[in-house]
Protein backbone atom coordinates (compact mmCIF):
# COMPACT_ATOMS: atom_id res chain seq x y z
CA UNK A 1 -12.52 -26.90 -0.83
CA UNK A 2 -15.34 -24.84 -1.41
CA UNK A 3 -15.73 -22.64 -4.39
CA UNK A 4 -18.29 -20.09 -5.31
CA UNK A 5 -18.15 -18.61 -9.01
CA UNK A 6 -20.35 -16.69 -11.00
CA UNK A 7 -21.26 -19.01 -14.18
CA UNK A 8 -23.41 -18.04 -17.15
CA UNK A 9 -26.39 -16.33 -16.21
CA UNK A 10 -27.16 -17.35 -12.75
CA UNK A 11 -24.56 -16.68 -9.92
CA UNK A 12 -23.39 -19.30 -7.39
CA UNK A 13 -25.25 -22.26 -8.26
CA UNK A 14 -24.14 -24.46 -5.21
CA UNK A 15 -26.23 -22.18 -2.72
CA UNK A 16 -29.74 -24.22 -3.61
CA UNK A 17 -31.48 -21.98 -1.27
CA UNK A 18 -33.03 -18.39 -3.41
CA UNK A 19 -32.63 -15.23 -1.27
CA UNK A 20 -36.13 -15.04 -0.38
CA UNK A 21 -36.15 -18.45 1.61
CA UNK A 22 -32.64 -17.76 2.88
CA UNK A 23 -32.44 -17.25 6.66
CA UNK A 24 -29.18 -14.84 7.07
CA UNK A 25 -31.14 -12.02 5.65
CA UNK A 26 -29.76 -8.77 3.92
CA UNK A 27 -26.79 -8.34 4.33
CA UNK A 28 -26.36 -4.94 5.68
CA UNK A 29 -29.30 -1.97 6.46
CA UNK A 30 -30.53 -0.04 3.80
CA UNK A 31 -32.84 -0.24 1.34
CA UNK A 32 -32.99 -3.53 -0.12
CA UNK A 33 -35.06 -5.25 -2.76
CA UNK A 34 -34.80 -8.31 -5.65
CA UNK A 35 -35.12 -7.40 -9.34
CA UNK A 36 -37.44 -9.70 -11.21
CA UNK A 37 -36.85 -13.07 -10.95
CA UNK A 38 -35.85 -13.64 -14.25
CA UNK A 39 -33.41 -10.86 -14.23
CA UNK A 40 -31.47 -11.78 -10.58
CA UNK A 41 -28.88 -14.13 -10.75
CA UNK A 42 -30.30 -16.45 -7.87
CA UNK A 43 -28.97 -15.28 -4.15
CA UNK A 44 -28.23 -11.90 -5.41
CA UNK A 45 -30.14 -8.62 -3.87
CA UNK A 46 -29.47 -5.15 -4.76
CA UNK A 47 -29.53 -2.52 -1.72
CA UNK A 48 -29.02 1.47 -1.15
CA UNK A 49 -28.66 3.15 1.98
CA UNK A 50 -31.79 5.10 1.26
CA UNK A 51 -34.21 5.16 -1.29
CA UNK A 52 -33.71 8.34 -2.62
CA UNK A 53 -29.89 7.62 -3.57
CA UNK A 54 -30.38 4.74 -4.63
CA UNK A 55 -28.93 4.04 -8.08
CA UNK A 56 -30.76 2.27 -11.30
CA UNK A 57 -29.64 -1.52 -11.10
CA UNK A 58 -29.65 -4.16 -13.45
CA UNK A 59 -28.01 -7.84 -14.71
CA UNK A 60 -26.67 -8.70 -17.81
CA UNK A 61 -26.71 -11.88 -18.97
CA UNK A 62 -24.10 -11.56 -22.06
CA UNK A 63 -21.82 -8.98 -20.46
CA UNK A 64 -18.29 -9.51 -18.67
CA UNK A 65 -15.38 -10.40 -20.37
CA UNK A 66 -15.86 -13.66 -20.89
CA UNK A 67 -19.86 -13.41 -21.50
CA UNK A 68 -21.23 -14.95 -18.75
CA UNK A 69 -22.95 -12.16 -17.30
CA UNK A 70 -21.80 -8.88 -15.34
CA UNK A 71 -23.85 -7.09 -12.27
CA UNK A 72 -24.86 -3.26 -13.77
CA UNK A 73 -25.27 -0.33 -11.63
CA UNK A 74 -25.84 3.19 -13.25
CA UNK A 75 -25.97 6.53 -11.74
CA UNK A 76 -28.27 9.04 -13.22
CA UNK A 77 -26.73 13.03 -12.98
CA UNK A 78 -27.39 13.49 -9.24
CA UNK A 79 -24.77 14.15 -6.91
CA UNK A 80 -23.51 11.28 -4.32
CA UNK A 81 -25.97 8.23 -5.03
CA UNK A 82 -25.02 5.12 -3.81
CA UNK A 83 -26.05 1.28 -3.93
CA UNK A 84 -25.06 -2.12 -4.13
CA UNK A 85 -25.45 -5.64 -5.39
CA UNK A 86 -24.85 -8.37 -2.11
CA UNK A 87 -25.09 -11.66 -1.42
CA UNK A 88 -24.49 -13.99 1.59
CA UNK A 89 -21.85 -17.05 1.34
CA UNK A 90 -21.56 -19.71 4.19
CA UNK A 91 -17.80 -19.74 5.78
CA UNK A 92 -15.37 -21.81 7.81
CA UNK A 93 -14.42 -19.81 10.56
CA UNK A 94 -10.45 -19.94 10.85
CA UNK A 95 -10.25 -20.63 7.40
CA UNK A 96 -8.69 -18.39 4.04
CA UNK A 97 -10.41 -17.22 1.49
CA UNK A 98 -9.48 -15.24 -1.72
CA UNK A 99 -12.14 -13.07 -3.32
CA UNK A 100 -12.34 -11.93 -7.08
CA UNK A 101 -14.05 -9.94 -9.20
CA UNK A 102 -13.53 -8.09 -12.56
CA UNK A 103 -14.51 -4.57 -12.68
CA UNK A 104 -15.29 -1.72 -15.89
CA UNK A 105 -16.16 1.58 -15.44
CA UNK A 106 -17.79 3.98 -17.47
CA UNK A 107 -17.48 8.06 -16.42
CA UNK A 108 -16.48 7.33 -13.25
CA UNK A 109 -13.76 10.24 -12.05
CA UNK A 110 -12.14 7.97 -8.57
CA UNK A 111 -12.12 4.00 -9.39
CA UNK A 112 -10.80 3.49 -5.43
CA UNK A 113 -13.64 5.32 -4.34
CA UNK A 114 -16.40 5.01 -6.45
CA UNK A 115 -16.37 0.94 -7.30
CA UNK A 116 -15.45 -0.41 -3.99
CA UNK A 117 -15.96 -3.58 -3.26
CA UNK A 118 -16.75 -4.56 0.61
CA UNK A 119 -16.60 -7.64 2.66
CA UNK A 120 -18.57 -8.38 6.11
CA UNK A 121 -17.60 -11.02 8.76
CA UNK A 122 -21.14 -12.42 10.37
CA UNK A 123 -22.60 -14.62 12.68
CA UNK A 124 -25.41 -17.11 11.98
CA UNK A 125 -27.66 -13.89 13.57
CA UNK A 126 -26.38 -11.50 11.12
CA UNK A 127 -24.43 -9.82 14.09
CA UNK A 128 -20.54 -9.01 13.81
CA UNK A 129 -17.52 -11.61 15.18
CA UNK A 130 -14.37 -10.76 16.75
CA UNK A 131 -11.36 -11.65 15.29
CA UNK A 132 -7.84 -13.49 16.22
CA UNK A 133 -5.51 -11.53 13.89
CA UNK A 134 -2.45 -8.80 15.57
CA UNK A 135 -4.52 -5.68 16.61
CA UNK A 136 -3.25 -2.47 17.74
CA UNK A 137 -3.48 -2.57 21.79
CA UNK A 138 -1.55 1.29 22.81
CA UNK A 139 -5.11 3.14 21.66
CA UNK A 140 -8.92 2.75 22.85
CA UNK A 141 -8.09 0.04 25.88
CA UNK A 142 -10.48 -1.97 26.26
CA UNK A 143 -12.38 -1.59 22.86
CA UNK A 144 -14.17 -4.66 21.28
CA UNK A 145 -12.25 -6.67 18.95
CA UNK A 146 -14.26 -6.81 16.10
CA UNK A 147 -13.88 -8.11 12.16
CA UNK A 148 -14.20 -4.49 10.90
CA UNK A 149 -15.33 -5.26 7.09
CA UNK A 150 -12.72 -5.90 5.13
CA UNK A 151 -11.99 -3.77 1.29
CA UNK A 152 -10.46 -5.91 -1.19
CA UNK A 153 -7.62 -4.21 -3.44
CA UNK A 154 -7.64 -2.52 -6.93
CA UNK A 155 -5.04 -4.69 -9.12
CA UNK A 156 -4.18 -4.57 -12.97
CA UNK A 157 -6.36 -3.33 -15.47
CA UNK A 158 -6.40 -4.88 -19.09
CA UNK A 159 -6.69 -3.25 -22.11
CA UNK A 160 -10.38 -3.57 -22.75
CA UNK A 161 -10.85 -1.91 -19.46
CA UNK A 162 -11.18 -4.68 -16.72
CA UNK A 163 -9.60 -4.42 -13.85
CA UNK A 164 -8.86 -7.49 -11.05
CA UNK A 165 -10.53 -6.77 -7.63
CA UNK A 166 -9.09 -9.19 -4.99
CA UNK A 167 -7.90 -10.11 -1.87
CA UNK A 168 -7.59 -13.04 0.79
CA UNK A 169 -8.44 -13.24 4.16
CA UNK A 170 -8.67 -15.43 7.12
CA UNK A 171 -12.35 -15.86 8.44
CA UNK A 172 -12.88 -14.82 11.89
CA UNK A 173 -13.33 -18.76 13.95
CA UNK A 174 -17.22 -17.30 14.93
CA UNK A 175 -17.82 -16.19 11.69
CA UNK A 176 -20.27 -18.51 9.55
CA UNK A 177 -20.88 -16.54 6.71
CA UNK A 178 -19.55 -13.50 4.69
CA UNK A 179 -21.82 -10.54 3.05
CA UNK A 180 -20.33 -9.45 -0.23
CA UNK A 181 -21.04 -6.09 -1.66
CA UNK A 182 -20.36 -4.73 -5.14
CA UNK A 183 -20.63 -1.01 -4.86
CA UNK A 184 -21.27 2.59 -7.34
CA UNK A 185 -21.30 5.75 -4.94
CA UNK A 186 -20.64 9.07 -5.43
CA UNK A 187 -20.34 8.78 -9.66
CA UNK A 188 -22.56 11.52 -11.12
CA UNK A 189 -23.23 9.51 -14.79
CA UNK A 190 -21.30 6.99 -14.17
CA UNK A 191 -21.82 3.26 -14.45
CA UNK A 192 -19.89 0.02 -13.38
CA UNK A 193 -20.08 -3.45 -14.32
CA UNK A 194 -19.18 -6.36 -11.89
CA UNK A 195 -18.32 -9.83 -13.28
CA UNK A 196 -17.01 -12.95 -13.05
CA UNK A 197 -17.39 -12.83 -9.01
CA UNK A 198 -15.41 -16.32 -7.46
CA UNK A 199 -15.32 -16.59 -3.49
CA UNK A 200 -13.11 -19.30 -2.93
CA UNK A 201 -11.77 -21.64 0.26
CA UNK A 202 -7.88 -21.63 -0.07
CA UNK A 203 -4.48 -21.93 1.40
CA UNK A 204 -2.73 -19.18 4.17
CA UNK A 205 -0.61 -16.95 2.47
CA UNK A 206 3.11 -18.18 2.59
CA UNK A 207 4.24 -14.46 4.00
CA UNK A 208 7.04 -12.28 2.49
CA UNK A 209 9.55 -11.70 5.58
CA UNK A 210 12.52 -9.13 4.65
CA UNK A 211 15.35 -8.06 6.94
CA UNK A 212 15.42 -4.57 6.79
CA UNK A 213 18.81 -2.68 8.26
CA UNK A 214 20.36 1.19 8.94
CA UNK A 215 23.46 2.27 9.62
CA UNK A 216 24.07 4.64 12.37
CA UNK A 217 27.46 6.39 11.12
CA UNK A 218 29.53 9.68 10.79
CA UNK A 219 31.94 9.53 8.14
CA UNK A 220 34.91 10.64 9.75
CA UNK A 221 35.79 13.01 6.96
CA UNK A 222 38.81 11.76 4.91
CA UNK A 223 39.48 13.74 1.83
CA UNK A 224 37.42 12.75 -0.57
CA UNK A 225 33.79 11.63 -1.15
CA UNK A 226 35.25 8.20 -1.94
CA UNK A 227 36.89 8.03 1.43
CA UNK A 228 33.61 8.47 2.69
CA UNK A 229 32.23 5.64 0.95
CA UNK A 230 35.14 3.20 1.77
CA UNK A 231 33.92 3.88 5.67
CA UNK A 232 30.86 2.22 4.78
CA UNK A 233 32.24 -1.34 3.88
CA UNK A 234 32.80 -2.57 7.50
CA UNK A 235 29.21 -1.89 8.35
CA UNK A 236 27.64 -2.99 5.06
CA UNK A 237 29.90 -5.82 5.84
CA UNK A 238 27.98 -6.32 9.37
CA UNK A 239 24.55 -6.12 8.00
CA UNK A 240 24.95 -8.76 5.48
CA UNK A 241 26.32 -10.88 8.31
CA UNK A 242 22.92 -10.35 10.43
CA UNK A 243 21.09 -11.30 6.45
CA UNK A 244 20.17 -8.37 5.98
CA UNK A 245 17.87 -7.79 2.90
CA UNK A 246 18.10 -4.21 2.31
CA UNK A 247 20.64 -1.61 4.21
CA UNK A 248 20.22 2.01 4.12
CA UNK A 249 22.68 4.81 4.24
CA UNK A 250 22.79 8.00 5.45
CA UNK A 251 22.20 11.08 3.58
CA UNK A 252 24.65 12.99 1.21
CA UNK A 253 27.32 10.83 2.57
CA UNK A 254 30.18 11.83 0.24
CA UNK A 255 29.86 15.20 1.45
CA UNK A 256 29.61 14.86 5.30
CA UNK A 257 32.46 16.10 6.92
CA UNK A 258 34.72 17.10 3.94
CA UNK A 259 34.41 20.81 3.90
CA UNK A 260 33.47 20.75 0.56
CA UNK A 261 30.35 22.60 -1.80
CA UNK A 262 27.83 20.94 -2.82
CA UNK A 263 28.80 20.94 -5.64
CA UNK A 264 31.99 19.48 -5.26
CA UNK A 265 31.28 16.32 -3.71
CA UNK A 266 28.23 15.67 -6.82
CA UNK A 267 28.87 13.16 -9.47
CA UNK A 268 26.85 11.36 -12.34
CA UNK A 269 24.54 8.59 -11.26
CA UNK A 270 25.77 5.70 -12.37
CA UNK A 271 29.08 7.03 -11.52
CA UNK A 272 32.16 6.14 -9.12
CA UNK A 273 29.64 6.05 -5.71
CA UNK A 274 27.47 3.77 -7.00
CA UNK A 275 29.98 1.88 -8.41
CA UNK A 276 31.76 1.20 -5.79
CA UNK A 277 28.57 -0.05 -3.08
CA UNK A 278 27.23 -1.76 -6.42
CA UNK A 279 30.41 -4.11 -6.14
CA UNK A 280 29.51 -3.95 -2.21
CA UNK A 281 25.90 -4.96 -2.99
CA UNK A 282 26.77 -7.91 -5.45
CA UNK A 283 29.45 -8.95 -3.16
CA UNK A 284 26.94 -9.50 -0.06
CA UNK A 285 23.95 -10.27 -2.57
CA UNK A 286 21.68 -7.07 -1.03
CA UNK A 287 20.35 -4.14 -1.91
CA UNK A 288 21.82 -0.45 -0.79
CA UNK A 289 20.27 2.56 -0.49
CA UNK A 290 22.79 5.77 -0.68
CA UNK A 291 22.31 9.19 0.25
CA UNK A 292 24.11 11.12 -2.76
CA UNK A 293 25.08 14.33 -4.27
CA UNK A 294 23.64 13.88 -8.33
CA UNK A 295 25.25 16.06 -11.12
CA UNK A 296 23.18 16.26 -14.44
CA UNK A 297 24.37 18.48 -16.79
CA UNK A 298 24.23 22.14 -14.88
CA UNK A 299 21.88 20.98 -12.20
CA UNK A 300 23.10 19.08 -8.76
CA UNK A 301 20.47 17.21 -7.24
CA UNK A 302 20.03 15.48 -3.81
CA UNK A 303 19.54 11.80 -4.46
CA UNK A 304 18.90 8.27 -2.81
CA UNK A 305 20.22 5.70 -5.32
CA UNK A 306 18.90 2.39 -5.14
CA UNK A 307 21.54 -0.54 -5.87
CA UNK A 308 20.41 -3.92 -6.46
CA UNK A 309 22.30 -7.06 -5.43
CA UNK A 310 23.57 -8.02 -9.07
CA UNK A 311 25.25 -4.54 -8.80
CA UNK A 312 23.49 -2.42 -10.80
CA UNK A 313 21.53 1.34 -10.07
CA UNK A 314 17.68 -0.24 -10.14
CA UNK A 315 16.96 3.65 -9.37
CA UNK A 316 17.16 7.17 -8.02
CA UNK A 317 15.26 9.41 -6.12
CA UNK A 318 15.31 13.50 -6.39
CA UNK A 319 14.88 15.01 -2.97
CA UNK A 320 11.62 17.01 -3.46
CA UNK A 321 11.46 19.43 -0.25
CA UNK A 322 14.76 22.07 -0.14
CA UNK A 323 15.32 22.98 2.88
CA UNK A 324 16.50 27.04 3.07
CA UNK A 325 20.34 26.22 3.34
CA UNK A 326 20.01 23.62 0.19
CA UNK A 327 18.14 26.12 -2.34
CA UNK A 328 21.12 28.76 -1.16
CA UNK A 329 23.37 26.20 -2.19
CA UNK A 330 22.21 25.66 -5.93
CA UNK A 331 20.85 22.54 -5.28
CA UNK A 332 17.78 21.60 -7.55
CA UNK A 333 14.60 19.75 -6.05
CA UNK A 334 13.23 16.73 -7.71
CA UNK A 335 9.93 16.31 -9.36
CA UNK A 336 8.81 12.58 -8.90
CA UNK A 337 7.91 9.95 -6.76
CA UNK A 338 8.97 6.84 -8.37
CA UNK A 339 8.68 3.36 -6.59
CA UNK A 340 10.61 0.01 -7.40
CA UNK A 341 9.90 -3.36 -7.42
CA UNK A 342 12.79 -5.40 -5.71
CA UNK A 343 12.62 -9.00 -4.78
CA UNK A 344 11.35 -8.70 -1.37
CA UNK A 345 8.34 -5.66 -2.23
CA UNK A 346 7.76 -2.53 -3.47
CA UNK A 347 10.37 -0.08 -2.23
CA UNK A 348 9.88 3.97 -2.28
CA UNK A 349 12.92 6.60 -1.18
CA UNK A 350 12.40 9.76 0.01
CA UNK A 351 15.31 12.00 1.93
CA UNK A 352 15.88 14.40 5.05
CA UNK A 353 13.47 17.49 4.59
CA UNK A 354 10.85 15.47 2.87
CA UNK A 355 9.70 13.69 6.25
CA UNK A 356 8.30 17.35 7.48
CA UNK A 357 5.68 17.20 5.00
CA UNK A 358 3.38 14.38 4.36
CA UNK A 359 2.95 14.62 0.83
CA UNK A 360 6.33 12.96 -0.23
CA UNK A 361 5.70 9.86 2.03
CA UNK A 362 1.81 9.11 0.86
CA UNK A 363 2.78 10.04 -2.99
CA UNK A 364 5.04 6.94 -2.32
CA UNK A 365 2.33 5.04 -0.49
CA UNK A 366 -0.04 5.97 -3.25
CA UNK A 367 2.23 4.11 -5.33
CA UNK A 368 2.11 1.17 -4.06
CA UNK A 369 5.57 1.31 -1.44
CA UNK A 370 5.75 -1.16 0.86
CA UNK A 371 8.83 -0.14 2.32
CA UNK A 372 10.20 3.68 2.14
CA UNK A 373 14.15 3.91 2.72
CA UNK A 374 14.88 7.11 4.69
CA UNK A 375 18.55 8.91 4.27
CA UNK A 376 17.92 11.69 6.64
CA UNK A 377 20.50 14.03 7.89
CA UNK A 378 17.72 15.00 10.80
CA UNK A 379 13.87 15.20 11.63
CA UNK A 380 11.18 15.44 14.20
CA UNK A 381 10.92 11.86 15.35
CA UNK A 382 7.05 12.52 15.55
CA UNK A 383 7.19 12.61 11.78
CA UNK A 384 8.98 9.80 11.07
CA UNK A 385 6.37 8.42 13.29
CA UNK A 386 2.98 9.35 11.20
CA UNK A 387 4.89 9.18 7.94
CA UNK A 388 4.43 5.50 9.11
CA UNK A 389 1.71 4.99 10.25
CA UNK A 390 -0.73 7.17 8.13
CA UNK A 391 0.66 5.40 5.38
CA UNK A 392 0.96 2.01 6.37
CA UNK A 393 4.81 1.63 5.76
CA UNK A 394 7.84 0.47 7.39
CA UNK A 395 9.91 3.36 6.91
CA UNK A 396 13.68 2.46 7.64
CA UNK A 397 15.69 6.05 8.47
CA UNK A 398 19.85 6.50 8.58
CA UNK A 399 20.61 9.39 10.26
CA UNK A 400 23.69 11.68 11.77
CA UNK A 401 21.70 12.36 14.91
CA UNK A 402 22.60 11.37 18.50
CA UNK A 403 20.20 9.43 20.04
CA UNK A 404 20.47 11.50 23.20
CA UNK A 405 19.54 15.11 21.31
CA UNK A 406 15.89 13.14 20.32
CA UNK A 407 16.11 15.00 16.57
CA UNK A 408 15.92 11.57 14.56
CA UNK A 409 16.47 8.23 14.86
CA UNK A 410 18.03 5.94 13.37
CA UNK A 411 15.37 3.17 13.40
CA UNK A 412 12.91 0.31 11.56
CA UNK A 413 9.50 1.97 12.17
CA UNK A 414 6.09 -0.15 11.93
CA UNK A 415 2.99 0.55 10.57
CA UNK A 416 1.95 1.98 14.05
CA UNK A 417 4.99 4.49 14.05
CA UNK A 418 7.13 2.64 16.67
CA UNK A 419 10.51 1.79 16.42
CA UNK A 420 10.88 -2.22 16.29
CA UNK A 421 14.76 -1.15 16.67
CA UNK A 422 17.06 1.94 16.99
CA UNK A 423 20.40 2.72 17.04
CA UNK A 424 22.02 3.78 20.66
CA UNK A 425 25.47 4.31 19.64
CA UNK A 426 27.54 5.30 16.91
CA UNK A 427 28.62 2.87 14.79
CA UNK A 428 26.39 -0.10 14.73
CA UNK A 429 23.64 -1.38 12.38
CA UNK A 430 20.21 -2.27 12.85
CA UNK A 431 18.27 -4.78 11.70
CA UNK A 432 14.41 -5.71 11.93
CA UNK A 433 12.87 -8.92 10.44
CA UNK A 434 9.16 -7.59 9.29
CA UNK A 435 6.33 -9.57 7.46
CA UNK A 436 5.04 -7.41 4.20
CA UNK A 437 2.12 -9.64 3.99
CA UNK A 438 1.29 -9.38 8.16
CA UNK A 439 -1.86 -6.81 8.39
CA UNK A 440 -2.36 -4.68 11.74
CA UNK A 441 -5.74 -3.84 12.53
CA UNK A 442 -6.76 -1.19 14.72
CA UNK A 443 -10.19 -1.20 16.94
CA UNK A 444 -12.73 0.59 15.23
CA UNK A 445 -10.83 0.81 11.86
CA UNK A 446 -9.63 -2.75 11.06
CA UNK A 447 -7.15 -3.09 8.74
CA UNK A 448 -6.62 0.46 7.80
CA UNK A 449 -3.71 0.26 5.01
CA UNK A 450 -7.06 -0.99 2.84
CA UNK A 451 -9.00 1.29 3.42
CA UNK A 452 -6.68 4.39 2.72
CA UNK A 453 -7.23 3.99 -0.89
CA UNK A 454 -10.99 3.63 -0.76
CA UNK A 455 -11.27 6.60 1.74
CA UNK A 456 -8.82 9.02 1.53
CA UNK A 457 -9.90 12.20 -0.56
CA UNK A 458 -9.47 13.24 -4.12
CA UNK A 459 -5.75 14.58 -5.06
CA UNK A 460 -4.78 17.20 -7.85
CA UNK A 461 -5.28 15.25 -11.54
CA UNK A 462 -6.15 12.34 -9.91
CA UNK A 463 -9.55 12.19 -11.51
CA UNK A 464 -8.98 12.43 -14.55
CA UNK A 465 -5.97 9.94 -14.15
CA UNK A 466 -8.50 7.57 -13.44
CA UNK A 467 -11.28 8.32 -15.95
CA UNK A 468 -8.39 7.77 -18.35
CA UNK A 469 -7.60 4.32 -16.63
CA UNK A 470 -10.98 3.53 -16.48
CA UNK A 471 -11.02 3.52 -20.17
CA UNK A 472 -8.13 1.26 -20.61
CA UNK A 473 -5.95 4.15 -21.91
């Protein structure tokens, strides 16, 4: 195994070759340049894509968490300046590596822009490799396959203000070396501090695989909303025979074909719904997500409950976007986006009218859903489509549409916004076997779900949200 780590005041200590006698080079164009020798852990360079944005840079030698030295770069009060601190480490090709670094800001407004770190795939001639992994084929035919540089992901942040940057990834089989960068850009008076940096040879990951499953169903309209809910036991019944992980209902179900108000067919959450599929969830040992009618004191909300396999409500979800015909029915929109953690990944639940806009689904995304559960009465299919795939998702939709009128599907969709499966007739469930942990990368971008965080603009309080974390507050 080989292993890389940043150590007291010089920085990977098995390389015995200084940059200046090293072959590979600089690791990307720009402006590049050593600080004195006495000051630059050994290997290390600092770089700027031009000269006249490039940052103040410095190392030092007590800093870091642990004191063994961090990597400073401070921006004076100009607008967008940007630099780097980058090094070269040899590779296996074909073989995984996991990356690490600890990370403290100071006045920096966007952490997932602003201290980025990025990871290049080379050749022993500096030049780019192709890579092996799943990569979309339905867009730019015929378009070189190549590593696109890789952005490793923001994790927790302690409470002295360090937060774990890290990530593993396969090395392309030409690749023979990697360039890491440790970025500031765009951070008018801001600073960062990188430390403790390990690159280290390790093991695949072992994969999270989760069985995800709709129902394609009218409720038949009984009397009751609990009628309703007693239709759903045969089918719940079928998905847990096909191991289904997680099974999604449509939306509103106690009220679909009663004849009833709103109001009516709404009931607390906990309350006799979720009671009953929680019995149905502990009995097959899954979880259930239910499209509901909520009452709260004098408010009636449109909900997707999550139920966990011991039984229980884990959570609930507030449909944000009314649709005309809901607001004239005194129904109340929700005001959050909350996502859960179950035991497969990270889910998110948004219903119906929400899929026309894209600000429920990314919210959700920006939360860290893996998986958003989709109780959806009907839709443009071409949203459930990008609600996918500009977010990276599998987004798993219920709906009362027939296939043949092409308003919603019920479907598994994948992070390119295709349906792995969909319902064709009433009646039936669905089930798709996915990989959380799988990445599709797409010629030109690469593995885009990374890079949405580092790249995707600035949103409302979000700045200040993250000067705040910044700070360990």
């Amino acid at each position: 195994m080989q292993r890389f780590i940043l150590s007291a005041a010089l920085a990977i200590a098995v390389l015995e070759l200084s940059w200046s006698a090293n072959p590979f080079g600089r690791a990307s164009a720009g402006d590049s340049r050593d600080l004195a020798p006495d000051k630059s852990p050994e290997g290390w360079r600092t770089s700027a894509p031009r000269e006249e944005i490039r940052p103040e840079f410095s190392f030092n030698h007590k800093g870091g968490p642990n004191g063994t030295g961090a990597f400073v770069i401070k921006a004076d009060s100009r607008e967008a300046l940007d630099g780097y601190w980058t090094r070269m480490f040899p590779v296996n090709g074909g073989q995984h590596y996991h990356f690490g670094a600890l990370r403290k800001l100071e006045n920096v407004a966007s952490a997932r822009r602003s201290a980025v770190v990025r990871l290049v795939w080379q050749d022993d001639a500096g030049k780019s490799v192709t890579t092996e992994e799943p990569i979309v084929s339905s867009v730019l035919p015929g378009f070189a396959r190549t590593a696109e540089p890789e952005f490793p992901a923001d994790k927790a942040t302690n409470a002295q203000g360090w937060t774990e940057v890290s990530g593993i990834y396969r090395a392309p089989s030409k690749a023979t070396r990697a360039a890491i960068e440790l970025h500031l850009q765009w951070a008018p008076n801001g600073g960062v501090e990188w430390s403790d940096i390990s690159f280290t040879e390790t093991s695949a990951p072992p994969g999270r695989k989760v069985r995800l499953a709709a129902v394609h169903y009218r409720p038949k309209g009984g009397k009751s909303p609990m009628d309703n809910c007693r239709e759903f036991a045969p089918l719940i019944d079928d998905a847990a025979k096909q191991r289904a992980d997680l099974i999604v209902l449509p939306e509103t179900l106690t009220y679909y074909g009663l004849g009833k108000s709103y109001t009516d067919c709404a009931e607390p959450v906990p309350g006799p719904s979720t009671d009953y599929f929680g019995g149905l969830a502990k009995q097959h040992d899954l979880y259930i997500v239910a499209g509901l009618l909520e009452r709260d004191r004098h408010l009636v909300y449109n909900v997707a409950v999550l139920i966990g396999p011991d039984g229980k409500v884990v959570g609930k979800y507030r449909k944000v976007a009314l649709p005309r015909s809901e607001i004239s029915g005194g129904i109340a929109p929700g005001n959050d986006y909350p996502v859960f953690d179950t035991r497969f990944g990270k889910l998110g639940m948004m219903v119906c009218y929400d899929g026309f806009f894209p600000e429920v689904a990314r919210q959700l995304a920006m939360r860290g859903a893996e998986v958003v559960a989709w109780p959806v009465w009907g839709c443009n299919p071409m949203l459930a489509s990008a609600r996918a795939c500009e977010n990276h998702v599998y987004l798993v939709s219920s709906t009362y549409e027939d296939i043949a009128r092409n308003w919603m599907l019920t479907a598994v969709y994948d992070h390119e916004g295709k349906p792995l499966v969909k319902a064709e007739r009433w009646g039936t469930v669905i089930v798709a076997e996915v990989d959380l942990d799988q990445r599709l990368l797409w010629p030109s971008l690469g593995d885009f779900k990374a890079e949405i965080p580092r790249h995707r603009p600035l949103w409302g309080s979000e700045p200040q949200e993250a000067q705040a974390q910044a700070k360990g507050k």
